[in-house]
PDB file of N, CA and C in Angstrom:
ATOM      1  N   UNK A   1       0.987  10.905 -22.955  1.00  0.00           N
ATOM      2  CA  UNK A   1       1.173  12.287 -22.587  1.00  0.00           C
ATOM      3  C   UNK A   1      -0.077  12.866 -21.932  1.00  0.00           C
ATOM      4  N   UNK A   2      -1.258  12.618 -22.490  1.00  0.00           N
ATOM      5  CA  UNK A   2      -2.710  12.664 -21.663  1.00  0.00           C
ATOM      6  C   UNK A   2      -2.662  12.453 -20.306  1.00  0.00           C
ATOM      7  N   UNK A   3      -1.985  11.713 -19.717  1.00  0.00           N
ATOM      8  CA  UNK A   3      -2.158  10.814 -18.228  1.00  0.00           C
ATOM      9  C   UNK A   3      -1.422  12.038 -17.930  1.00  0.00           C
ATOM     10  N   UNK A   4       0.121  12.594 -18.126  1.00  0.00           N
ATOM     11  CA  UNK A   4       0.563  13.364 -17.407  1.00  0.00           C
ATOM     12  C   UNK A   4       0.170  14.648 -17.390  1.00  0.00           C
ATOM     13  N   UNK A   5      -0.883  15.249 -18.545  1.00  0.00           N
ATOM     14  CA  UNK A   5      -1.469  16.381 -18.484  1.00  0.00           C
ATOM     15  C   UNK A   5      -2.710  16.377 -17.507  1.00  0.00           C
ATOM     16  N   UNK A   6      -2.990  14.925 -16.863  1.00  0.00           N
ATOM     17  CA  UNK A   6      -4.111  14.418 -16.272  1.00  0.00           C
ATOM     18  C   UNK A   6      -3.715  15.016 -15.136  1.00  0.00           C
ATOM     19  N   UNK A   7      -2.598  14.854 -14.730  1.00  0.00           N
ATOM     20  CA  UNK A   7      -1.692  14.965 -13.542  1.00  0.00           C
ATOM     21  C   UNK A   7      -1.572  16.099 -13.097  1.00  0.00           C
ATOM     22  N   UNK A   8      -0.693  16.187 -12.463  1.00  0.00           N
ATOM     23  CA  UNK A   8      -0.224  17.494 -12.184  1.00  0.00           C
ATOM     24  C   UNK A   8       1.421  18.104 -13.183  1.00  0.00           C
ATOM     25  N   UNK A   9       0.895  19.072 -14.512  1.00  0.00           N
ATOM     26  CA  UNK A   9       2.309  19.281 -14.880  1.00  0.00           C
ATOM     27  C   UNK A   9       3.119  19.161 -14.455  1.00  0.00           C
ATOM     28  N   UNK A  10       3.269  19.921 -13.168  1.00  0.00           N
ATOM     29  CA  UNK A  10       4.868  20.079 -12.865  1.00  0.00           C
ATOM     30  C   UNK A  10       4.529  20.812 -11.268  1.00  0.00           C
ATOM     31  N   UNK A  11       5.641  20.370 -10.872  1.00  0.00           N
ATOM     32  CA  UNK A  11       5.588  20.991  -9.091  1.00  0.00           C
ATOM     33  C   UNK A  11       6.377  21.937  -8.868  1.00  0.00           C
ATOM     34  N   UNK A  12       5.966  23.132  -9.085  1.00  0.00           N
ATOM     35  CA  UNK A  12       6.268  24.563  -8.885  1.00  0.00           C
ATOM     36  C   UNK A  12       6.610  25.090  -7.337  1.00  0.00           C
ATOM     37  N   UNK A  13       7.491  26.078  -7.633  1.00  0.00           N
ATOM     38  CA  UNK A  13       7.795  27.242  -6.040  1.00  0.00           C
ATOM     39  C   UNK A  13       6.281  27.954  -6.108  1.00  0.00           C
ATOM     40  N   UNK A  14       5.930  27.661  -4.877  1.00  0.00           N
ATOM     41  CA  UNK A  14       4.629  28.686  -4.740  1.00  0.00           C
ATOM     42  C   UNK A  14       6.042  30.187  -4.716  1.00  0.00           C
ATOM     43  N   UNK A  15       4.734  31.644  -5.373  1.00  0.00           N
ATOM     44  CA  UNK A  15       5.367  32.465  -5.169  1.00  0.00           C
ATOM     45  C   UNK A  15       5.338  33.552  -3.879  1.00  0.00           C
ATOM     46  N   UNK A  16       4.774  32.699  -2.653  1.00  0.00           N
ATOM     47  CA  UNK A  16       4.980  33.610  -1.560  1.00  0.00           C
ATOM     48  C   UNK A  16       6.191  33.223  -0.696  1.00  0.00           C
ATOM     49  N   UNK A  17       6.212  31.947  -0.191  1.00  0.00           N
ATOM     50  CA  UNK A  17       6.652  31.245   0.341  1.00  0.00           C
ATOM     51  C   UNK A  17       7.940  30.455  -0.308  1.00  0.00           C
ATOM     52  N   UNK A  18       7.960  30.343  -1.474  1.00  0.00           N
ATOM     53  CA  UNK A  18       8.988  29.197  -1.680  1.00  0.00           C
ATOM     54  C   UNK A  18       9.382  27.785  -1.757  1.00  0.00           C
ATOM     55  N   UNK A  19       7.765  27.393  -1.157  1.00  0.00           N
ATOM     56  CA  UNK A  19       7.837  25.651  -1.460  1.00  0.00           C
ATOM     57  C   UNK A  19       7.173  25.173  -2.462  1.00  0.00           C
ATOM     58  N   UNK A  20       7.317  23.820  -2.507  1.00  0.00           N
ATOM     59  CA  UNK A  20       6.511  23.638  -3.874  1.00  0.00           C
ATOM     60  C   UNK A  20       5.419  23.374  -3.980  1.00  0.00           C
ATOM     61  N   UNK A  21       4.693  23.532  -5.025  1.00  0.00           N
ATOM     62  CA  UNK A  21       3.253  23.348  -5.357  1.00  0.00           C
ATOM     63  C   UNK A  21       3.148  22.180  -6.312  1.00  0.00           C
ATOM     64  N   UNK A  22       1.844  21.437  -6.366  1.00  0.00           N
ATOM     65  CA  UNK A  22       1.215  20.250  -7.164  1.00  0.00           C
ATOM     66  C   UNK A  22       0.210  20.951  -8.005  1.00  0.00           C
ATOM     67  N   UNK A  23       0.148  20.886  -9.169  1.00  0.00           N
ATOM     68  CA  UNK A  23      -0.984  21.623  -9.762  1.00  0.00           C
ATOM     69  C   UNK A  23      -1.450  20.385 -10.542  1.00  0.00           C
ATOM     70  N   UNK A  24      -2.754  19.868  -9.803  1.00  0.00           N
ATOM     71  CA  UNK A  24      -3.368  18.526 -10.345  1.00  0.00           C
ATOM     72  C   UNK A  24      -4.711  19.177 -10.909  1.00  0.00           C
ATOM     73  N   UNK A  25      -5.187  17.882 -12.105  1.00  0.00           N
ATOM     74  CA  UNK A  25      -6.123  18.710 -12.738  1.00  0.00           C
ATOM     75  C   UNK A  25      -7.501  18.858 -11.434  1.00  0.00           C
ATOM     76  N   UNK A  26      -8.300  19.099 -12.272  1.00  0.00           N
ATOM     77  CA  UNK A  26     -10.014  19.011 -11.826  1.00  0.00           C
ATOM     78  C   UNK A  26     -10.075  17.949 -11.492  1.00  0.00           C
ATOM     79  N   UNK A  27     -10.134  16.891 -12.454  1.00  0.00           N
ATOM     80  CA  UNK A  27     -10.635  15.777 -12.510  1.00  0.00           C
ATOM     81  C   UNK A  27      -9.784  15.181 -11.046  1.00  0.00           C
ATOM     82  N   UNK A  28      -8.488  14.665 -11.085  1.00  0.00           N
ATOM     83  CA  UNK A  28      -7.872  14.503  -9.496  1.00  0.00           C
ATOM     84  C   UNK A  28      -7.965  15.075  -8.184  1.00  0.00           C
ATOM     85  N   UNK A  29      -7.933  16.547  -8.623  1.00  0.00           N
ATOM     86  CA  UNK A  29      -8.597  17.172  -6.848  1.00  0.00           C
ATOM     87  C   UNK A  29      -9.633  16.430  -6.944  1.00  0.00           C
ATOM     88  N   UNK A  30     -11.153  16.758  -7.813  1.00  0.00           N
ATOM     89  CA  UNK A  30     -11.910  16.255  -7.280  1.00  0.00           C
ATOM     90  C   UNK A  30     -12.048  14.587  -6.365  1.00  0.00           C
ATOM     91  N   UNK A  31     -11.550  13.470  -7.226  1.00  0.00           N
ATOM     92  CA  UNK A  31     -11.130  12.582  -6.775  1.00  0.00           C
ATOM     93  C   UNK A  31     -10.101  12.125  -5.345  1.00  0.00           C
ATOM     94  N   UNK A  32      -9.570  12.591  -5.497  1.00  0.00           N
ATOM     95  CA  UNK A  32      -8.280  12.852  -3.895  1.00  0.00           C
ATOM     96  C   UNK A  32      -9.339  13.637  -2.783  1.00  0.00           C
ATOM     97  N   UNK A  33     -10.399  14.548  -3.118  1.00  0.00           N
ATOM     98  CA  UNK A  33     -11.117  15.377  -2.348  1.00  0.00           C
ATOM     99  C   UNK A  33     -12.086  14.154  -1.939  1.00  0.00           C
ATOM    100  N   UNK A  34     -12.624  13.591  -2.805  1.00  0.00           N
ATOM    101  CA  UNK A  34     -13.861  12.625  -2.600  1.00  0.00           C
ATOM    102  C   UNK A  34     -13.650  11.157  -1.891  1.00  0.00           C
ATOM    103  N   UNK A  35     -12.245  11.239  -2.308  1.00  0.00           N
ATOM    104  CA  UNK A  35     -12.106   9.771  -1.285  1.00  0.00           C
ATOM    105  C   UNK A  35     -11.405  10.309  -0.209  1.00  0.00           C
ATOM    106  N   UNK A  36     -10.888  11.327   0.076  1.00  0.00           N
ATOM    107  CA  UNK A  36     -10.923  12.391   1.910  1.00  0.00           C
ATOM    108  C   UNK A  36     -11.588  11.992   2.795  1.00  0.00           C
ATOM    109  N   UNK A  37     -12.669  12.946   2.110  1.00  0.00           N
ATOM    110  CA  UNK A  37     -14.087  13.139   2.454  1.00  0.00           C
ATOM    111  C   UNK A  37     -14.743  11.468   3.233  1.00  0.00           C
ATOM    112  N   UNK A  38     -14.686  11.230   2.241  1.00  0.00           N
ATOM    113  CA  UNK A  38     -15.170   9.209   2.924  1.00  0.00           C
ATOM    114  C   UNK A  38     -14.427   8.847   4.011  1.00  0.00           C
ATOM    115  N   UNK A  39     -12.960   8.680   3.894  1.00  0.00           N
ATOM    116  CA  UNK A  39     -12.310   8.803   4.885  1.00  0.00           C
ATOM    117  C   UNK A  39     -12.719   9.359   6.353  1.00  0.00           C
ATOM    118  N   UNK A  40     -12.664  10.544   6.182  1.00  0.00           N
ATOM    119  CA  UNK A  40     -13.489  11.773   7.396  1.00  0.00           C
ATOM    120  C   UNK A  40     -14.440  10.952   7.729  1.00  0.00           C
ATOM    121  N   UNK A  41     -15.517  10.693   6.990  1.00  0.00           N
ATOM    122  CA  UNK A  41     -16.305   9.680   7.549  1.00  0.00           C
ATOM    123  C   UNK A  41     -16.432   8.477   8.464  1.00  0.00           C
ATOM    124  N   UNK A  42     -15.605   7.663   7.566  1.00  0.00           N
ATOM    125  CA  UNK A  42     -14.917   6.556   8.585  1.00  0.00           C
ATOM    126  C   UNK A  42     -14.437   6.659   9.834  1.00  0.00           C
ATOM    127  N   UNK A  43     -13.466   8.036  10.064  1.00  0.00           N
ATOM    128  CA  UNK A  43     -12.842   8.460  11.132  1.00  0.00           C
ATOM    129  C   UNK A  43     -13.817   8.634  12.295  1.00  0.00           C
ATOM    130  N   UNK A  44     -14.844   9.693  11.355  1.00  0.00           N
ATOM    131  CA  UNK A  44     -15.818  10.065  12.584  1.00  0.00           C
ATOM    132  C   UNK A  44     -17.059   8.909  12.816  1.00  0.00           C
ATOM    133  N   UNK A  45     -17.414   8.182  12.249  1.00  0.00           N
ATOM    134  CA  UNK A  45     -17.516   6.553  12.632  1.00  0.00           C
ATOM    135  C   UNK A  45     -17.184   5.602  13.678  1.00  0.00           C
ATOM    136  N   UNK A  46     -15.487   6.133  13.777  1.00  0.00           N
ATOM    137  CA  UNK A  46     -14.869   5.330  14.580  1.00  0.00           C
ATOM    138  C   UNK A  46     -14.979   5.835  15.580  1.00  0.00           C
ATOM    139  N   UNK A  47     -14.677   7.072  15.801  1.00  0.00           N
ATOM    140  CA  UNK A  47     -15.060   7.635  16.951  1.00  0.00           C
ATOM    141  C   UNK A  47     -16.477   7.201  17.852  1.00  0.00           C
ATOM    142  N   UNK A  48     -17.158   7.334  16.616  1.00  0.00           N
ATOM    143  CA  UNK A  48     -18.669   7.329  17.549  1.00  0.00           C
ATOM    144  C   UNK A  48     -18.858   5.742  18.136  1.00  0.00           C
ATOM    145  N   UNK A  49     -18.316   4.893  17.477  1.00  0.00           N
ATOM    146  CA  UNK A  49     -18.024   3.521  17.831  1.00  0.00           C
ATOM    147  C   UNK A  49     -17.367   3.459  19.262  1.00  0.00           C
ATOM    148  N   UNK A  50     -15.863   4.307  19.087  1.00  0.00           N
ATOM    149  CA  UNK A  50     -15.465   4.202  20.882  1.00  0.00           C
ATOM    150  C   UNK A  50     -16.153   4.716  21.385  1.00  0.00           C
ATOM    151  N   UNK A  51     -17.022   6.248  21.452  1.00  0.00           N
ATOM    152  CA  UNK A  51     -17.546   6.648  22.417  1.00  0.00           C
ATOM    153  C   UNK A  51     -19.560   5.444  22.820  1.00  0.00           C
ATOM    154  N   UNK A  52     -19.588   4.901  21.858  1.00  0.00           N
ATOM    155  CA  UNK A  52     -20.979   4.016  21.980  1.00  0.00           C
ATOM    156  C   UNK A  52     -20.233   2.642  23.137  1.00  0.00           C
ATOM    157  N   UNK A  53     -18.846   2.439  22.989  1.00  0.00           N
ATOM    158  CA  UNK A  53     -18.355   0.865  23.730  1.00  0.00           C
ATOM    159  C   UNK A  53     -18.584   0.128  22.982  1.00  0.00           C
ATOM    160  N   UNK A  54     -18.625   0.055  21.652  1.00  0.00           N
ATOM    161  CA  UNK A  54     -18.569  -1.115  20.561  1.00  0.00           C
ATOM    162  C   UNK A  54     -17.273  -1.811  20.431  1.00  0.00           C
ATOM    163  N   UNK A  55     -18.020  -2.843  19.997  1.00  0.00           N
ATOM    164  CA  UNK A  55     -16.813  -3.892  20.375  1.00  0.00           C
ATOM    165  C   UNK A  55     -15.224  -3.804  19.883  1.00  0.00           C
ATOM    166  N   UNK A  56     -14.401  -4.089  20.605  1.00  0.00           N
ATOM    167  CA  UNK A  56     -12.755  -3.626  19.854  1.00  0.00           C
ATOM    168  C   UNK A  56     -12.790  -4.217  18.617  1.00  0.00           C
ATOM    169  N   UNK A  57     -12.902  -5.442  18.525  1.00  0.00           N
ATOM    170  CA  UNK A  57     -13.088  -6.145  17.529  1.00  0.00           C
ATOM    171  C   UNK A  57     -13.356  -5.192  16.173  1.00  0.00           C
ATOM    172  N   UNK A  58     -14.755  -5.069  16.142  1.00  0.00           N
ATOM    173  CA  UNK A  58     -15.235  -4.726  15.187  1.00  0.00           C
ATOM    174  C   UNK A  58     -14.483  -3.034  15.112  1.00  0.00           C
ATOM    175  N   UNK A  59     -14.373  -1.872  16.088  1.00  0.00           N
ATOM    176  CA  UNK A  59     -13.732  -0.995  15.967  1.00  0.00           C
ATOM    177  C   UNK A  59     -12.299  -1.112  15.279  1.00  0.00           C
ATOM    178  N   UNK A  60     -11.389  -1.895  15.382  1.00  0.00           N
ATOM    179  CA  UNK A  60     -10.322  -2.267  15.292  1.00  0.00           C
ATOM    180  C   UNK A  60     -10.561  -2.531  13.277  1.00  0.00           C
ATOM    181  N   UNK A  61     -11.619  -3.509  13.361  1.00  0.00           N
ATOM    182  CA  UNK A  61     -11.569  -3.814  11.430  1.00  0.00           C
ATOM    183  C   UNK A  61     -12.100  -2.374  10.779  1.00  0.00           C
ATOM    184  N   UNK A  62     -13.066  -1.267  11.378  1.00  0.00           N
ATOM    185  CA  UNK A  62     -12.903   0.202  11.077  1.00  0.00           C
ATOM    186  C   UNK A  62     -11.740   0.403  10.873  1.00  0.00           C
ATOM    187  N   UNK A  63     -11.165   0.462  11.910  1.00  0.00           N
ATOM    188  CA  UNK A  63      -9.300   1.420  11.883  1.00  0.00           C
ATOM    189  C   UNK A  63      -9.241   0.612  10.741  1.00  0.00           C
ATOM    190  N   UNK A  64      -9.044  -0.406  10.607  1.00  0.00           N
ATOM    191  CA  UNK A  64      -7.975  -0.926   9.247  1.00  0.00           C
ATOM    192  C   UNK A  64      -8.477  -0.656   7.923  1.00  0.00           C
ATOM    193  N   UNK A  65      -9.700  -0.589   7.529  1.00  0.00           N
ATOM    194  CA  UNK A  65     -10.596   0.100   6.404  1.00  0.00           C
ATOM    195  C   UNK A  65     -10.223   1.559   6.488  1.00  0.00           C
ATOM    196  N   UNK A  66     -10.266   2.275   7.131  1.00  0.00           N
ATOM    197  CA  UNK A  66      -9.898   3.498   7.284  1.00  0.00           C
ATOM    198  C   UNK A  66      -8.046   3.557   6.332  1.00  0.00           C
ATOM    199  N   UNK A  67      -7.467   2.627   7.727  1.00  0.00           N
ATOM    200  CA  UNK A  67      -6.001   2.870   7.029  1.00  0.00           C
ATOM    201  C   UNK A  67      -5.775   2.559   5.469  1.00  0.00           C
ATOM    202  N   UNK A  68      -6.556   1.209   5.595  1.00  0.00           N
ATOM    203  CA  UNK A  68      -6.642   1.143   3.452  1.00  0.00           C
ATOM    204  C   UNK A  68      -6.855   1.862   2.975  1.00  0.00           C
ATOM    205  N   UNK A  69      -8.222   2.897   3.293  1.00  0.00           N
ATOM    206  CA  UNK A  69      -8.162   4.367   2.453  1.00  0.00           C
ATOM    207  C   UNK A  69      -7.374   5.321   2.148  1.00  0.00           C
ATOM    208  N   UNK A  70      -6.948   5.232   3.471  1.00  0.00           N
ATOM    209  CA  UNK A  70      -5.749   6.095   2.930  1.00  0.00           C
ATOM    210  C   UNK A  70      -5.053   6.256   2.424  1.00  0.00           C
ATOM    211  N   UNK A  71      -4.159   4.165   2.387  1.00  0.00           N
ATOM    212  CA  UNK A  71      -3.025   3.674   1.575  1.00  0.00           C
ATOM    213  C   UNK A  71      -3.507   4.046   0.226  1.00  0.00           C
ATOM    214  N   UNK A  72      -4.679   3.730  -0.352  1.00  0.00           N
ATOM    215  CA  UNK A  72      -5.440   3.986  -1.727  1.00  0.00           C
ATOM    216  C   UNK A  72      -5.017   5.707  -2.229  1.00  0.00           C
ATOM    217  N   UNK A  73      -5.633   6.724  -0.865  1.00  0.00           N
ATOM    218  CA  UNK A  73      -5.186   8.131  -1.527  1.00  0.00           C
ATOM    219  C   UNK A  73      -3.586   8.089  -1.790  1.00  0.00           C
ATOM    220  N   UNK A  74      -2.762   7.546  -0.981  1.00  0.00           N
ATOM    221  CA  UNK A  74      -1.572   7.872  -1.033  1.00  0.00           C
ATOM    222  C   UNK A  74      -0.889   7.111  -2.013  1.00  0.00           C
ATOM    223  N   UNK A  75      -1.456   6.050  -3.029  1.00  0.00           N
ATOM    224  CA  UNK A  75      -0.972   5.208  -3.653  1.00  0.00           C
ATOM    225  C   UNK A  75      -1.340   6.489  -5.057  1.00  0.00           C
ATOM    226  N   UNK A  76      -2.262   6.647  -5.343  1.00  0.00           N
ATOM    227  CA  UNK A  76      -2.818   7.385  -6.310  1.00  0.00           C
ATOM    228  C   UNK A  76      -1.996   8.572  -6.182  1.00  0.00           C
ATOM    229  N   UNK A  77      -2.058   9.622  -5.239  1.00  0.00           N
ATOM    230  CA  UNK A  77      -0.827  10.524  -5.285  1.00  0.00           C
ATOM    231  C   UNK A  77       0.388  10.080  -5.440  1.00  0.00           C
ATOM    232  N   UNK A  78       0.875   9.098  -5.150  1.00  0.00           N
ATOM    233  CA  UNK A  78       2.292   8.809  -5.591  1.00  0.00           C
ATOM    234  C   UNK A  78       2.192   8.420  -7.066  1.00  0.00           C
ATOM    235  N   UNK A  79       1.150   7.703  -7.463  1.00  0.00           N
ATOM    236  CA  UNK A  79       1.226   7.978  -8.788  1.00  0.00           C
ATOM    237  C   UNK A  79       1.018   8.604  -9.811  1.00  0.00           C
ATOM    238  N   UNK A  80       0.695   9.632  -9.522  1.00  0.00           N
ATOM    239  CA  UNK A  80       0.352  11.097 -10.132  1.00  0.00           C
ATOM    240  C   UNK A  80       1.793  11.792  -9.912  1.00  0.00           C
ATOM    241  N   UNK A  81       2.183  11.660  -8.868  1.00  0.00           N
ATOM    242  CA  UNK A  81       3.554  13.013  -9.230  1.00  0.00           C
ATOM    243  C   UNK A  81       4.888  12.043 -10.044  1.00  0.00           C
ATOM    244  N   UNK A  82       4.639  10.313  -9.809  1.00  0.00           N
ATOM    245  CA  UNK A  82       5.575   9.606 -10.134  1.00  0.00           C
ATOM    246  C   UNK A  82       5.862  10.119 -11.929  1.00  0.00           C
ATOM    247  N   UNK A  83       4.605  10.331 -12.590  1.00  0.00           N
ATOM    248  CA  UNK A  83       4.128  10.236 -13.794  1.00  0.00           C
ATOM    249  C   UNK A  83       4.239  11.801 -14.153  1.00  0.00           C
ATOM    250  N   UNK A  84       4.254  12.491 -13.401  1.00  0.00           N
ATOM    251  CA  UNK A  84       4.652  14.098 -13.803  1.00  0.00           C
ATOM    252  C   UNK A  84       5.821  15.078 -13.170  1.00  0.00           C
ATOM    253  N   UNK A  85       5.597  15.214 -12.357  1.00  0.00           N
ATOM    254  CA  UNK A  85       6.615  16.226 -11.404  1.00  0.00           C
ATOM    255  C   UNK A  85       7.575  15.421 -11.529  1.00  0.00           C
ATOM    256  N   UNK A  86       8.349  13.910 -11.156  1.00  0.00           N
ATOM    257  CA  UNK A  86       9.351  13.341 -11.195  1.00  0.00           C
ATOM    258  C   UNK A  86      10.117  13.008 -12.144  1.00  0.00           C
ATOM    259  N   UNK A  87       8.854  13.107 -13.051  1.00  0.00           N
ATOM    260  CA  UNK A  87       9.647  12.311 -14.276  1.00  0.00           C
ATOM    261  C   UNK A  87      10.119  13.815 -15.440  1.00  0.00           C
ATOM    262  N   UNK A  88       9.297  14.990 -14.486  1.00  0.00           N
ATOM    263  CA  UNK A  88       9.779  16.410 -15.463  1.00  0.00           C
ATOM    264  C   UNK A  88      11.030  16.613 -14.782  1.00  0.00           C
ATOM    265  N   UNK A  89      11.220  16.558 -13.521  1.00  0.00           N
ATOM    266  CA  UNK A  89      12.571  16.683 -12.945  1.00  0.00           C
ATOM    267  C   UNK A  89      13.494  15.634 -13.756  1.00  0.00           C
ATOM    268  N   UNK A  90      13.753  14.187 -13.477  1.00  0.00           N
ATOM    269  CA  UNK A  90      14.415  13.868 -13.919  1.00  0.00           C
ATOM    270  C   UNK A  90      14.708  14.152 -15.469  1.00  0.00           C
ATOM    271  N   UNK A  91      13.623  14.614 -16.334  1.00  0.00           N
ATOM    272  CA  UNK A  91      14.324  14.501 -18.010  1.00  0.00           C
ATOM    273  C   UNK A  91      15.256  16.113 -17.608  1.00  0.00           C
ATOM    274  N   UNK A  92      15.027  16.852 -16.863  1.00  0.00           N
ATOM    275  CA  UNK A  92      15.863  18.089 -16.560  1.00  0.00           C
ATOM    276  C   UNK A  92      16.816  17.881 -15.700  1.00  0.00           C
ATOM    277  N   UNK A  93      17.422  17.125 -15.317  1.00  0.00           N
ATOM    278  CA  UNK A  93      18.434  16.629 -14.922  1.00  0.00           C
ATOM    279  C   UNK A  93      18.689  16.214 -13.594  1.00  0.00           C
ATOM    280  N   UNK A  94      17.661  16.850 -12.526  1.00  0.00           N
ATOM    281  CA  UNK A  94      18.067  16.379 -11.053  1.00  0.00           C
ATOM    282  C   UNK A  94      17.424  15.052 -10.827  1.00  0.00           C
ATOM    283  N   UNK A  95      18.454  14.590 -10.556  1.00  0.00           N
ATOM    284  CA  UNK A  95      17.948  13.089 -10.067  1.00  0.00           C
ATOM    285  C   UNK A  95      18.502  12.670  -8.520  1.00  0.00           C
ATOM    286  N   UNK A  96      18.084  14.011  -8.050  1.00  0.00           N
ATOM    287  CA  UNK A  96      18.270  13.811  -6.455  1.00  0.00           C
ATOM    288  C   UNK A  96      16.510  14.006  -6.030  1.00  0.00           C
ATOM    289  N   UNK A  97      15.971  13.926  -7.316  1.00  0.00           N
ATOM    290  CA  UNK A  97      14.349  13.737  -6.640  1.00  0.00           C
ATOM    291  C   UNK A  97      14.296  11.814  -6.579  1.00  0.00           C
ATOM    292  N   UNK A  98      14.730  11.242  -7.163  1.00  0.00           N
ATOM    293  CA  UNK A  98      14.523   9.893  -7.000  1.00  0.00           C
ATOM    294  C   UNK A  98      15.215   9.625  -5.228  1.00  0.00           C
ATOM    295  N   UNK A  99      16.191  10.476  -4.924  1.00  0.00           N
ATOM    296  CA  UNK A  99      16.234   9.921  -3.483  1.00  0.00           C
ATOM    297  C   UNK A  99      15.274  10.572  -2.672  1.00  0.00           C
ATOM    298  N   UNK A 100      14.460  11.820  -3.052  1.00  0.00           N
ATOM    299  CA  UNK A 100      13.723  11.976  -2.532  1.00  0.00           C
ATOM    300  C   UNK A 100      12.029  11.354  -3.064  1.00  0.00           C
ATOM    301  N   UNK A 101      11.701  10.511  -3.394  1.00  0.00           N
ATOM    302  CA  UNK A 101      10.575   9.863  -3.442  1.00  0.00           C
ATOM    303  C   UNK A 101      10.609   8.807  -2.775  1.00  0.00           C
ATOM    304  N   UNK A 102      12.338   8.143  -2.879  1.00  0.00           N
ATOM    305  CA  UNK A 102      12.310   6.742  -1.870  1.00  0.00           C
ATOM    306  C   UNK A 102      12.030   7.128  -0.925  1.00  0.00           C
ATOM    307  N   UNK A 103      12.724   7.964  -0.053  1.00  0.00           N
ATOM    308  CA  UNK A 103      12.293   8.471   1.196  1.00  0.00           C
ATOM    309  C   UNK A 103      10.681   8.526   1.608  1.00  0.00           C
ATOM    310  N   UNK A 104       9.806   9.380   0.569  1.00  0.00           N
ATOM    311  CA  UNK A 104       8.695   8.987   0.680  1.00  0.00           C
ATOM    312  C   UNK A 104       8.369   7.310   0.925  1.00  0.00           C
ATOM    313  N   UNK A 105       8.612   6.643   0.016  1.00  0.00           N
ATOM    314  CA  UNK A 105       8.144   5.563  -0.168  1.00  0.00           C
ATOM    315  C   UNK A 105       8.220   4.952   0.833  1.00  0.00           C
ATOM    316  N   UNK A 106       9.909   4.795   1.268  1.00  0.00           N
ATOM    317  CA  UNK A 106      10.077   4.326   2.559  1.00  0.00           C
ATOM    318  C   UNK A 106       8.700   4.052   3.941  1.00  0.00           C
ATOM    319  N   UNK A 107       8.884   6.086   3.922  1.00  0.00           N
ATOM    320  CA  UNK A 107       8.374   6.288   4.753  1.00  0.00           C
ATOM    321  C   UNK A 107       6.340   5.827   5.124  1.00  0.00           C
ATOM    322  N   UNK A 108       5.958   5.383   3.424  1.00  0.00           N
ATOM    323  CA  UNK A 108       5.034   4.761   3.005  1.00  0.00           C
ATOM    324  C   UNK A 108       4.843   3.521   3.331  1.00  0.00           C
ATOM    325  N   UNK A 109       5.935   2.880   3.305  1.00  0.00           N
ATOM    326  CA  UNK A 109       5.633   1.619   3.388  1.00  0.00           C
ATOM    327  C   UNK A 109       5.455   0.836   5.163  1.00  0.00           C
ATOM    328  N   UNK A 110       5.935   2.069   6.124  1.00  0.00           N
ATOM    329  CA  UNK A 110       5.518   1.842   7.648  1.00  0.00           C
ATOM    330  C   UNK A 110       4.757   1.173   8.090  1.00  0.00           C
TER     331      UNK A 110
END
């Protein structure tokens, strides 16, 4: 029960707008923020790599370190809402969020 209080309780209607919200603790923003951040880095890395004429090669194994990072944030967010928001929906009965996570996933696995 710790892990999912780790998480984000539950994915709420923001109240201006109407969509939903993730309310993840401290400890995860910070984390999801910090491996961003590195990311950003990498990105702007790569950049400076095309604009220097460095080799494709080596630009090219950037891009793919880059894309692993990301797969990493997006693996960790999927398992944070898998473990809270989904699994509070489903014990409440909609289990039209499981077709909507495949969809994610799907769309994850590109």
């Amino acid at each position: 029960m710790d892990e999912i209080k780790d998480s984000c309780p539950s994915c709420h209607e923001g109240p201006d707008n109407g969509k939903r919200l993730s309310h993840h603790s401290e400890k995860t923003i910070r984390e999801l923020v910090s491996r961003m951040n590195r990311i950003e880095g990498q990105v702007r890395g790569i950049k400076g790599m095309i604009e220097r004429h460095v080799y494709c090669d080596d630009i090219l194994n950037q891009i793919s370190s880059a894309q692993a990072a990301l797969h990493g944030v997006a693996k960790l967010l999927l398992e944070k809402h898998m473990k809270s928001c989904v699994t509070e929906q489903l014990l409440a009965g909609d289990e039209q969020v499981i077709d909507e996570v495949l969809k994610t996933i799907f769309k994850l696995l590109k």
